[in-house]
N, C-alpha and C. Protein backbone atom coordinates (compact mmCIF):
# COMPACT_ATOMS: atom_id res chain seq x y z
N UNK A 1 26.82 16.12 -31.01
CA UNK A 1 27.60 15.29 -30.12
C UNK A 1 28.09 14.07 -30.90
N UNK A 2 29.28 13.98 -30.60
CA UNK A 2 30.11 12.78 -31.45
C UNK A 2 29.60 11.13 -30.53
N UNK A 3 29.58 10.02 -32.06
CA UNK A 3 28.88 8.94 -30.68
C UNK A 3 30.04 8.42 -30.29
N UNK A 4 29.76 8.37 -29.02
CA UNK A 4 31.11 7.56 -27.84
C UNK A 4 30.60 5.96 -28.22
N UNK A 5 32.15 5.51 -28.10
CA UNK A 5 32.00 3.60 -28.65
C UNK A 5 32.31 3.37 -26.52
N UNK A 6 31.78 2.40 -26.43
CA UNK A 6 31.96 1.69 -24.99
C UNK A 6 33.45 1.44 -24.52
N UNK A 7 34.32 1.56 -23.64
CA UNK A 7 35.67 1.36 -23.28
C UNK A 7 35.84 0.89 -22.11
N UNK A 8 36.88 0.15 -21.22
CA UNK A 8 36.86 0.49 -20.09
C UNK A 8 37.36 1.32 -19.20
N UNK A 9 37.67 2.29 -20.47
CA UNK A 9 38.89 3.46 -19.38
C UNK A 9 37.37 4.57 -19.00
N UNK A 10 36.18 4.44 -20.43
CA UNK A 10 35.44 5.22 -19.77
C UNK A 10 34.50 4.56 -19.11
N UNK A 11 34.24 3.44 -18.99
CA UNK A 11 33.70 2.45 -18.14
C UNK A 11 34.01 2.86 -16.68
N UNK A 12 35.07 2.97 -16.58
CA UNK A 12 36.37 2.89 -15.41
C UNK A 12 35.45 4.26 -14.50
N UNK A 13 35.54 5.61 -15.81
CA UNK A 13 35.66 6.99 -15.25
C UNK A 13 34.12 7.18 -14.67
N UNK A 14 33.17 6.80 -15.12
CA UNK A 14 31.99 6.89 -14.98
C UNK A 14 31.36 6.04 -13.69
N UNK A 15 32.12 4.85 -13.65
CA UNK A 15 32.28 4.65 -12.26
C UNK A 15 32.56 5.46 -10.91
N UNK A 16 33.57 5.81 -11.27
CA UNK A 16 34.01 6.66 -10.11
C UNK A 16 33.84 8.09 -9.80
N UNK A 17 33.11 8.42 -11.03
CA UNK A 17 32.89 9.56 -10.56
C UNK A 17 31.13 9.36 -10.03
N UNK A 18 30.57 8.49 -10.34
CA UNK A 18 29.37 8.02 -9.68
C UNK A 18 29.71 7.51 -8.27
N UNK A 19 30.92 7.06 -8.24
CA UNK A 19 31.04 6.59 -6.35
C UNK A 19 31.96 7.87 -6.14
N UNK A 20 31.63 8.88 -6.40
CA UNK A 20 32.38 10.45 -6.05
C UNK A 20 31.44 11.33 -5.78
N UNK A 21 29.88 10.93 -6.00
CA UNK A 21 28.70 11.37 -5.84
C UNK A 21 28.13 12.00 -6.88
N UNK A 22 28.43 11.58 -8.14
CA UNK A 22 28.47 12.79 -8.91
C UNK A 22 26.76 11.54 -9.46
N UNK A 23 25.88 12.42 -10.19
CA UNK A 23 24.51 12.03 -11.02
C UNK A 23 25.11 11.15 -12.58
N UNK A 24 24.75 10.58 -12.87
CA UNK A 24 25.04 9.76 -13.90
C UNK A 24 24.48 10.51 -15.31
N UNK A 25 23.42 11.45 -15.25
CA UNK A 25 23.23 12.75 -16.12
C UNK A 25 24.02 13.88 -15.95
N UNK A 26 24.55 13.94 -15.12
CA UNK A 26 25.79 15.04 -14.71
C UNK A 26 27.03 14.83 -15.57
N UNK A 27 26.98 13.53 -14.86
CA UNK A 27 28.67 12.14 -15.71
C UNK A 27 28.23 12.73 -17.63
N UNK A 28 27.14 12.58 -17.81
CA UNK A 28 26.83 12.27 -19.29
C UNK A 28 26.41 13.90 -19.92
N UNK A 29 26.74 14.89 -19.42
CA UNK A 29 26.97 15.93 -20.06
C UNK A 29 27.87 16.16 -20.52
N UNK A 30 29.11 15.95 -19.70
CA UNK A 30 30.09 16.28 -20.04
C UNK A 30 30.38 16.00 -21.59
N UNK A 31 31.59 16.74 -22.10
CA UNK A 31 31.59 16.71 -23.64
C UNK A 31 32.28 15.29 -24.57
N UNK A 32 33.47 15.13 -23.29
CA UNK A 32 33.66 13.73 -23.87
C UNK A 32 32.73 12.32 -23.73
N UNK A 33 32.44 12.77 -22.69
CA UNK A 33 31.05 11.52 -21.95
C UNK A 33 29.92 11.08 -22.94
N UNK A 34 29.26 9.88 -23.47
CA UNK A 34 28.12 9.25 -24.37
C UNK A 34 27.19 10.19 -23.83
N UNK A 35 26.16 10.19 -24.37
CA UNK A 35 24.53 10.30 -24.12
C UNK A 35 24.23 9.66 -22.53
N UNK A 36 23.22 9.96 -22.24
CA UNK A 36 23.23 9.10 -20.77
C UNK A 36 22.24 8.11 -21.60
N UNK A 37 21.23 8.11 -22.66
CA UNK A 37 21.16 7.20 -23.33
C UNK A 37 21.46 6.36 -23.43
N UNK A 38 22.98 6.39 -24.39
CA UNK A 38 23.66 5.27 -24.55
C UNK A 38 24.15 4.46 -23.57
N UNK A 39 24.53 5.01 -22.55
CA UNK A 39 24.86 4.22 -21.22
C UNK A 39 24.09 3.75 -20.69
N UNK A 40 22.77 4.05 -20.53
CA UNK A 40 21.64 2.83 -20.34
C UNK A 40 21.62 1.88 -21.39
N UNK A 41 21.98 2.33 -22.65
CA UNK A 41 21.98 0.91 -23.29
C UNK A 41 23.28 -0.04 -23.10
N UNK A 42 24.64 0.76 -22.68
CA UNK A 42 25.92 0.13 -22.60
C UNK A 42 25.32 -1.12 -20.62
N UNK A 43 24.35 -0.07 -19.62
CA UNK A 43 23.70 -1.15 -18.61
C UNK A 43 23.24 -2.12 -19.12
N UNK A 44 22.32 -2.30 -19.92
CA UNK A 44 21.76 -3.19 -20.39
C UNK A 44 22.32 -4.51 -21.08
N UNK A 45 23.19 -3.82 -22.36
CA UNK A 45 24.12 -4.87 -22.86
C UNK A 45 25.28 -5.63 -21.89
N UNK A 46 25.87 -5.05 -21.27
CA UNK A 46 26.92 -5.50 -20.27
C UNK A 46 26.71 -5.82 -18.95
N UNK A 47 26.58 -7.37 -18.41
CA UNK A 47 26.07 -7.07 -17.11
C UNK A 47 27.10 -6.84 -16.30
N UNK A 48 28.41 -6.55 -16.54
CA UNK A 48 29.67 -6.14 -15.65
C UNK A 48 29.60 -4.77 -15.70
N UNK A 49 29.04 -4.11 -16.61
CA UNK A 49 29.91 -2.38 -16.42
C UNK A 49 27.66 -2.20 -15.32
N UNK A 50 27.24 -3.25 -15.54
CA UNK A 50 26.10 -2.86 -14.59
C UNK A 50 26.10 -3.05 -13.35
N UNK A 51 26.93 -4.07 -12.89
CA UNK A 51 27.10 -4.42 -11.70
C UNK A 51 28.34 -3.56 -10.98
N UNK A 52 29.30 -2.82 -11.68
CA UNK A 52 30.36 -2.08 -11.38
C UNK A 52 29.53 -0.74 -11.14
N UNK A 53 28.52 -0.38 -11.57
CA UNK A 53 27.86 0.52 -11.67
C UNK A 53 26.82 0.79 -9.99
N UNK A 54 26.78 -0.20 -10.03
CA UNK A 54 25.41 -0.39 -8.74
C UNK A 54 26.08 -0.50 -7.55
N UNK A 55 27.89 -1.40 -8.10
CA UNK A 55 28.58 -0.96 -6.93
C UNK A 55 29.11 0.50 -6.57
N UNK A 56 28.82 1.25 -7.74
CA UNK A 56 29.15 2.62 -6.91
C UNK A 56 28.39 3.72 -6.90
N UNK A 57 27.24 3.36 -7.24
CA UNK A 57 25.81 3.80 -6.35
C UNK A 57 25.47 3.54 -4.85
N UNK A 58 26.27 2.08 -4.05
CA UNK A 58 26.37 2.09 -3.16
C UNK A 58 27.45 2.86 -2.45
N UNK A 59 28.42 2.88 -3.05
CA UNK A 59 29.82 4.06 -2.67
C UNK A 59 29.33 5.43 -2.91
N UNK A 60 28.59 5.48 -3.30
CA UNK A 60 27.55 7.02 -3.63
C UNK A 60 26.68 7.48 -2.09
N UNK A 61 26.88 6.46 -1.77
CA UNK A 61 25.60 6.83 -0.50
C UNK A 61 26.70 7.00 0.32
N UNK A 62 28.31 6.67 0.21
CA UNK A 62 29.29 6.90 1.56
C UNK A 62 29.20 8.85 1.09
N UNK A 63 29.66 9.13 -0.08
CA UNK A 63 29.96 9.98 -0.72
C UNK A 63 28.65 11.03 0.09
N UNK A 64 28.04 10.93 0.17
CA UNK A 64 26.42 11.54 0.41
C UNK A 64 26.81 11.85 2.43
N UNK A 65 27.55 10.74 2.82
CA UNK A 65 27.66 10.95 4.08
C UNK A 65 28.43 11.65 4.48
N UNK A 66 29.91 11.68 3.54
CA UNK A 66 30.74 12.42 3.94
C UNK A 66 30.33 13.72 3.79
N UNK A 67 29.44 14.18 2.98
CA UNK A 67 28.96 15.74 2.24
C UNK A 67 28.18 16.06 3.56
N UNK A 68 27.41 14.79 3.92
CA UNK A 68 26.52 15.36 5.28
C UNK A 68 27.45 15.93 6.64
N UNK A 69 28.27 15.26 6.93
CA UNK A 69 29.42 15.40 7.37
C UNK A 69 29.70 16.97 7.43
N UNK A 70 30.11 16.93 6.77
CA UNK A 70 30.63 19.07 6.50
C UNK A 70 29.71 19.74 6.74
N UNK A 71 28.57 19.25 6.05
CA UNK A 71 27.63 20.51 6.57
C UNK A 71 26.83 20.62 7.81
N UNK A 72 27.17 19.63 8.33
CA UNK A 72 26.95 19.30 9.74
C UNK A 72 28.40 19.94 10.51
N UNK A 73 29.63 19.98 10.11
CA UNK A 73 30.24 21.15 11.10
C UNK A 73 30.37 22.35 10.62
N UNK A 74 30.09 22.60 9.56
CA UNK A 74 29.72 23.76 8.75
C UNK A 74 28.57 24.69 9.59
N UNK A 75 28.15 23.81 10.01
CA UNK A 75 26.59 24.31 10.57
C UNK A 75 26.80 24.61 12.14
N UNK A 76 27.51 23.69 12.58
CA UNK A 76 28.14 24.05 14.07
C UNK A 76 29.22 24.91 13.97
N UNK A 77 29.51 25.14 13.21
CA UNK A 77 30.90 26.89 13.03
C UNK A 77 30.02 28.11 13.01
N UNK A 78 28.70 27.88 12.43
CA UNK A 78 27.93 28.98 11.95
C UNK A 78 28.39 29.18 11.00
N UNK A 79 28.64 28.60 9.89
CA UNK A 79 29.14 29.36 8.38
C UNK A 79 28.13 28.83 7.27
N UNK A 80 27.09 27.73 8.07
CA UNK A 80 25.83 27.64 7.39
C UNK A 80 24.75 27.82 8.12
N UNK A 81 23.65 28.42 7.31
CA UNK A 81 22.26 28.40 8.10
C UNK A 81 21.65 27.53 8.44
N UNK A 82 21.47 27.01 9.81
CA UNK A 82 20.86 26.17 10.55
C UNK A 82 19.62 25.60 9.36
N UNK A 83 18.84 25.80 9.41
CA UNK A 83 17.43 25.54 8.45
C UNK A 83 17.80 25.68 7.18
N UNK A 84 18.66 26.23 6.56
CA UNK A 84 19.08 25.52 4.55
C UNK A 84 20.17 24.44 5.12
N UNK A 85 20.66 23.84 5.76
CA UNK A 85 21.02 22.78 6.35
C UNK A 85 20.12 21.83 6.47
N UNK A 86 19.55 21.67 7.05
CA UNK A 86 18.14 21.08 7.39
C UNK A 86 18.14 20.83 6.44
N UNK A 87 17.70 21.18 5.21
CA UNK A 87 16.82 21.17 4.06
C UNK A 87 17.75 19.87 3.53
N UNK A 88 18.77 20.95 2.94
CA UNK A 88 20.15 19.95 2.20
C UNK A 88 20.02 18.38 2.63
N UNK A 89 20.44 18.86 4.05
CA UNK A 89 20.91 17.29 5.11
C UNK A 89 19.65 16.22 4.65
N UNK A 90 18.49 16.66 4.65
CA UNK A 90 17.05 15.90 4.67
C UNK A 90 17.06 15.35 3.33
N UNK A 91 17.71 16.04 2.15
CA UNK A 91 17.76 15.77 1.26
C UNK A 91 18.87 14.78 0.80
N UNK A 92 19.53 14.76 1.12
CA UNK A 92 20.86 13.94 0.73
C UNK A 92 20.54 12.88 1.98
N UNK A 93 19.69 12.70 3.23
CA UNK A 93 19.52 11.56 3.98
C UNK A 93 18.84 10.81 2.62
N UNK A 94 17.40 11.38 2.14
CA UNK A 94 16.60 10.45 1.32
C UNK A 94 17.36 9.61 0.36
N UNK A 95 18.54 10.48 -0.25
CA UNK A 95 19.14 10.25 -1.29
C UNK A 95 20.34 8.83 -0.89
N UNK A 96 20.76 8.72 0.08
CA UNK A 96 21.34 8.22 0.48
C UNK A 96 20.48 6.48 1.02
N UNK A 97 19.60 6.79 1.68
CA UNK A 97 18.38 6.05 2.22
C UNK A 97 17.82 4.94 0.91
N UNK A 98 17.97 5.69 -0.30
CA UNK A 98 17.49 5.20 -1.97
C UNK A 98 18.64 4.57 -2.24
N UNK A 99 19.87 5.18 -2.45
CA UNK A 99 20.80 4.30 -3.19
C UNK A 99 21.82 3.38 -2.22
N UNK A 100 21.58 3.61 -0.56
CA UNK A 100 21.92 2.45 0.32
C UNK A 100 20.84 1.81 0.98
N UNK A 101 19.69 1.54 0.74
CA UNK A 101 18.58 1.04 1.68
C UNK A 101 19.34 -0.04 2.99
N UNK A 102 19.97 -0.90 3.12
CA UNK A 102 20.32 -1.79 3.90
C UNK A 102 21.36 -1.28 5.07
N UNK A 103 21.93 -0.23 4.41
CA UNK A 103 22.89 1.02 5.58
C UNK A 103 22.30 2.17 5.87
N UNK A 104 21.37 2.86 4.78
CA UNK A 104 21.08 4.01 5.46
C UNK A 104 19.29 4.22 5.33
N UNK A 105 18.80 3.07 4.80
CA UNK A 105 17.32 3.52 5.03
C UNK A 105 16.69 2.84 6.37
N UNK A 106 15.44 3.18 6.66
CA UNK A 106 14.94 3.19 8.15
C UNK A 106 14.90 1.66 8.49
N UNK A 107 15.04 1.16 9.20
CA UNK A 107 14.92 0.00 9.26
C UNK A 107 13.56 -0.25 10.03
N UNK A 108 12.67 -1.30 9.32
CA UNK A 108 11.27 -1.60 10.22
C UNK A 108 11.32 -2.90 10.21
N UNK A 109 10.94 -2.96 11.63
CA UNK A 109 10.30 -4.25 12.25
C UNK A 109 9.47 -4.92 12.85
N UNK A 110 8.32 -5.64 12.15
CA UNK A 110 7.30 -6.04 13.30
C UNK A 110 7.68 -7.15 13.73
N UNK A 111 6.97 -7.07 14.86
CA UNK A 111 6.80 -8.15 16.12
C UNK A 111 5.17 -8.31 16.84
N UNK A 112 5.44 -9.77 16.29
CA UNK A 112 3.93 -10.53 16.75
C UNK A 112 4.12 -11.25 17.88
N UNK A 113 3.13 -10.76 18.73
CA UNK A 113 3.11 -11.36 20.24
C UNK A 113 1.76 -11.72 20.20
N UNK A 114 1.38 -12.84 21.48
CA UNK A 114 0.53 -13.25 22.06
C UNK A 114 -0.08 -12.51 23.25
N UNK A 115 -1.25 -13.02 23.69
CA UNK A 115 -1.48 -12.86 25.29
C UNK A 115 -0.36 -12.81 26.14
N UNK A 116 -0.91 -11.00 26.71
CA UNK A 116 0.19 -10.98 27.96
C UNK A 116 1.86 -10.72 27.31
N UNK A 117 2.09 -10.45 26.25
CA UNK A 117 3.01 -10.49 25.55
C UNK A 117 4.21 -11.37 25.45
N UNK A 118 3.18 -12.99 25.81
CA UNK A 118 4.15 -14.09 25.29
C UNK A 118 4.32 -14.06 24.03
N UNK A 119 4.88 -15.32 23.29
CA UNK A 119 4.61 -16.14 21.82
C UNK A 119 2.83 -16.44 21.76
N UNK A 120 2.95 -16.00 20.45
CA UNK A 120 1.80 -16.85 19.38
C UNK A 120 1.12 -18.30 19.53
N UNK A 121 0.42 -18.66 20.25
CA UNK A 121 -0.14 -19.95 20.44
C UNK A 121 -1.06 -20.34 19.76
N UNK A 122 -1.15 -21.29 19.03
CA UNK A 122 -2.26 -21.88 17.85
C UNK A 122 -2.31 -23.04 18.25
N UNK A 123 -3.89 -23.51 18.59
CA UNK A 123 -4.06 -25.51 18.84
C UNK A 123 -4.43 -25.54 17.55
N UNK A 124 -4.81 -26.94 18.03
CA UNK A 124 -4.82 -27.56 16.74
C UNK A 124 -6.61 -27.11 16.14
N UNK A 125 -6.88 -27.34 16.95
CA UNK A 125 -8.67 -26.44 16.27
C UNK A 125 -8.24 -25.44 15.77
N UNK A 126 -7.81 -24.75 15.78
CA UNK A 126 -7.58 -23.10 14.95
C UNK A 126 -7.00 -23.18 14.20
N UNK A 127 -5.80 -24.30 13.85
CA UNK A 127 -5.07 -24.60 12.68
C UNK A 127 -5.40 -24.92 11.81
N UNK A 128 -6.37 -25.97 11.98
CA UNK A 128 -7.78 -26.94 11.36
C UNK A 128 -8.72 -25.96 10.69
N UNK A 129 -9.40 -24.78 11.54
CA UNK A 129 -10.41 -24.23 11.32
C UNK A 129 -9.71 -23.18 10.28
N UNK A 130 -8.03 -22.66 10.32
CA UNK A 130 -7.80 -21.92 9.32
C UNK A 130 -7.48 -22.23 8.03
N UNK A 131 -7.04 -23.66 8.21
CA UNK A 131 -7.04 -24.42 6.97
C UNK A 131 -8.08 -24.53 6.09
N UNK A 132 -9.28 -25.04 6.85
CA UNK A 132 -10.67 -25.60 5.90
C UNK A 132 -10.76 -23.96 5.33
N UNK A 133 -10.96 -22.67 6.05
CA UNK A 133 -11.13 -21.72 5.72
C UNK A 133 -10.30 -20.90 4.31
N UNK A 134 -8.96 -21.57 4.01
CA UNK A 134 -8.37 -21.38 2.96
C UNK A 134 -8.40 -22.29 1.99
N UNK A 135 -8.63 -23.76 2.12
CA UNK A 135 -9.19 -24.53 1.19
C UNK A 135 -10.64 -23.91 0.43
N UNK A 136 -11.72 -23.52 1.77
CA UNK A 136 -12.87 -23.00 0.72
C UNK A 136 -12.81 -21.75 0.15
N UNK A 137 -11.24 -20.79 0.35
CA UNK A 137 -11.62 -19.68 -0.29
C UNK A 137 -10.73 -20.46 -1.75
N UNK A 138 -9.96 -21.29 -1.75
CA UNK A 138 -9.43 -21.43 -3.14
C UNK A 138 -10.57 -21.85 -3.83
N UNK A 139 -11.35 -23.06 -3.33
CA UNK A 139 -12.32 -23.34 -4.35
C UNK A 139 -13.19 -22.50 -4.42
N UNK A 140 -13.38 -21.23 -3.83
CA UNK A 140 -14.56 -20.47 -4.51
C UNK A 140 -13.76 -19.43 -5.58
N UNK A 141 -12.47 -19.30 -5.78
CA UNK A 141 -11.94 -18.73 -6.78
C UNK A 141 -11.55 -19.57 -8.02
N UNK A 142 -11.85 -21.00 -7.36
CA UNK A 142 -11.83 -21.61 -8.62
C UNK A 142 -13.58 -21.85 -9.75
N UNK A 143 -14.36 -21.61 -8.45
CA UNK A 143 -15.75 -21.38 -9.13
C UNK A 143 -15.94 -20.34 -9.92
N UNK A 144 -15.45 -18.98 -9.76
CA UNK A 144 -15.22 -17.70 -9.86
C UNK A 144 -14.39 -18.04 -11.45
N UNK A 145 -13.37 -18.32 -11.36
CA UNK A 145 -12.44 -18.90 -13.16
C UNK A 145 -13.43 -19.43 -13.88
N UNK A 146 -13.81 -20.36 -13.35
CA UNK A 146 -14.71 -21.37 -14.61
C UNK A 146 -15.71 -20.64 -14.86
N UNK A 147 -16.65 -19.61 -14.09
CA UNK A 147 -17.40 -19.12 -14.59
C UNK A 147 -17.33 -17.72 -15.77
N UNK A 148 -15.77 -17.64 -15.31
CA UNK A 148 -15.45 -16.69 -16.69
C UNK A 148 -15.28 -17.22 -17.98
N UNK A 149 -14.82 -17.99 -17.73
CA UNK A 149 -14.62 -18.95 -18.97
C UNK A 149 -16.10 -19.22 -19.86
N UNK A 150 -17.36 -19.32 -19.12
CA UNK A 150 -18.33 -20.29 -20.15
C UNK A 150 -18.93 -18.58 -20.51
C-alpha cells in the first residue's frame, strides 16, 4: 500500500462517507484511502479534520435511522423477516444510541422525593450532624496517609 499524505479533498471524502454510514475501517480499505492507522494519527495531529470527523459520526447516527427506516417498511411489505429485522434494527438502535447518545440513547432520570412524595427536607440538625460526619471521615483518611508514609 502506497503512503497517503493528508489532504482536504480526502479529508473532505472520509467525512462523508462516515456521515453516509459507512465504518471508518471500511473508508480505510479502500485502495486509494491511508491505513486507518494513519488517520488516527492524521485525528490526533489535526484537531479540525477531528472535530469534522465527530461531526459526522453524529450524522452517522441520522444515516443509521434512515437504514432503520426501510427495514422497518421492508418488514411491513413482508419482503423482510420479521425476527432478522429485529436483530438488524436492535443492532443499528445500539449503534446509533453510541455514536448519538443525547438523540438516540435512553435517557435516565432520577428523582428524589421526600415524605408523602413532597421535596427533600433537611433542618438544620441533620445538616450539622452530616457535616461533622464528613469532616471526621476526611480526617480519618488523613490519619490513614500519614500512616503510610512513616
Amino acid at each position: 500500500m502506497a503512503r497517503v499524505s493528508y489532504s482536504e479533498e480526502l479529508a473532505d471524502e472520509i467525512c462523508a462517507r462516515i456521515a453516509e454510514g459507512e465504518s471508518m475501517r471500511g473508508i480505510c480499505a479502500d485502495i486509494h484511502m491511508p491505513n486507518w492507522r494513519t488517520v488516527w494519527r492524521w485525528l490526533d495531529a489535526n484537531d479540525d479534520f477531528a472535530s469534522r470527523c465527530a461531526r459526522a459520526r453524529t450524522l452517522q447516527a441520522e444515516a443509521l435511522e434512515c437504514d432503520m427506516a426501510e427495514i422497518e417498511r421492508d418488514t411491513l411489505s413482508g419482503v423482510v423477516d420479521a425476527k432478522a429485522a429485529n436483530v438488524v434494527l436492535s443492532s443499528k438502535r445500539w449503534r446509533a444510541a453510541k455514536l448519538a447518545p443525547k438523540k438516540y440513547g435512553d435517557k435516565i432520570t432520577t428523582e428524589l422525593t421526600g415524605a408523602d412524595g413532597g421535596p427533600v427536607e433537611i433542618n438544620d440538625t441533620d445538616r450539622a450532624a452530616k457535616v461533622a460526619a464528613l469532616i471526621a471521615q476526611a480526617q480519618g483518611r488523613q490519619k490513614v496517609d500519614a500512616s503510610d508514609l512513616v
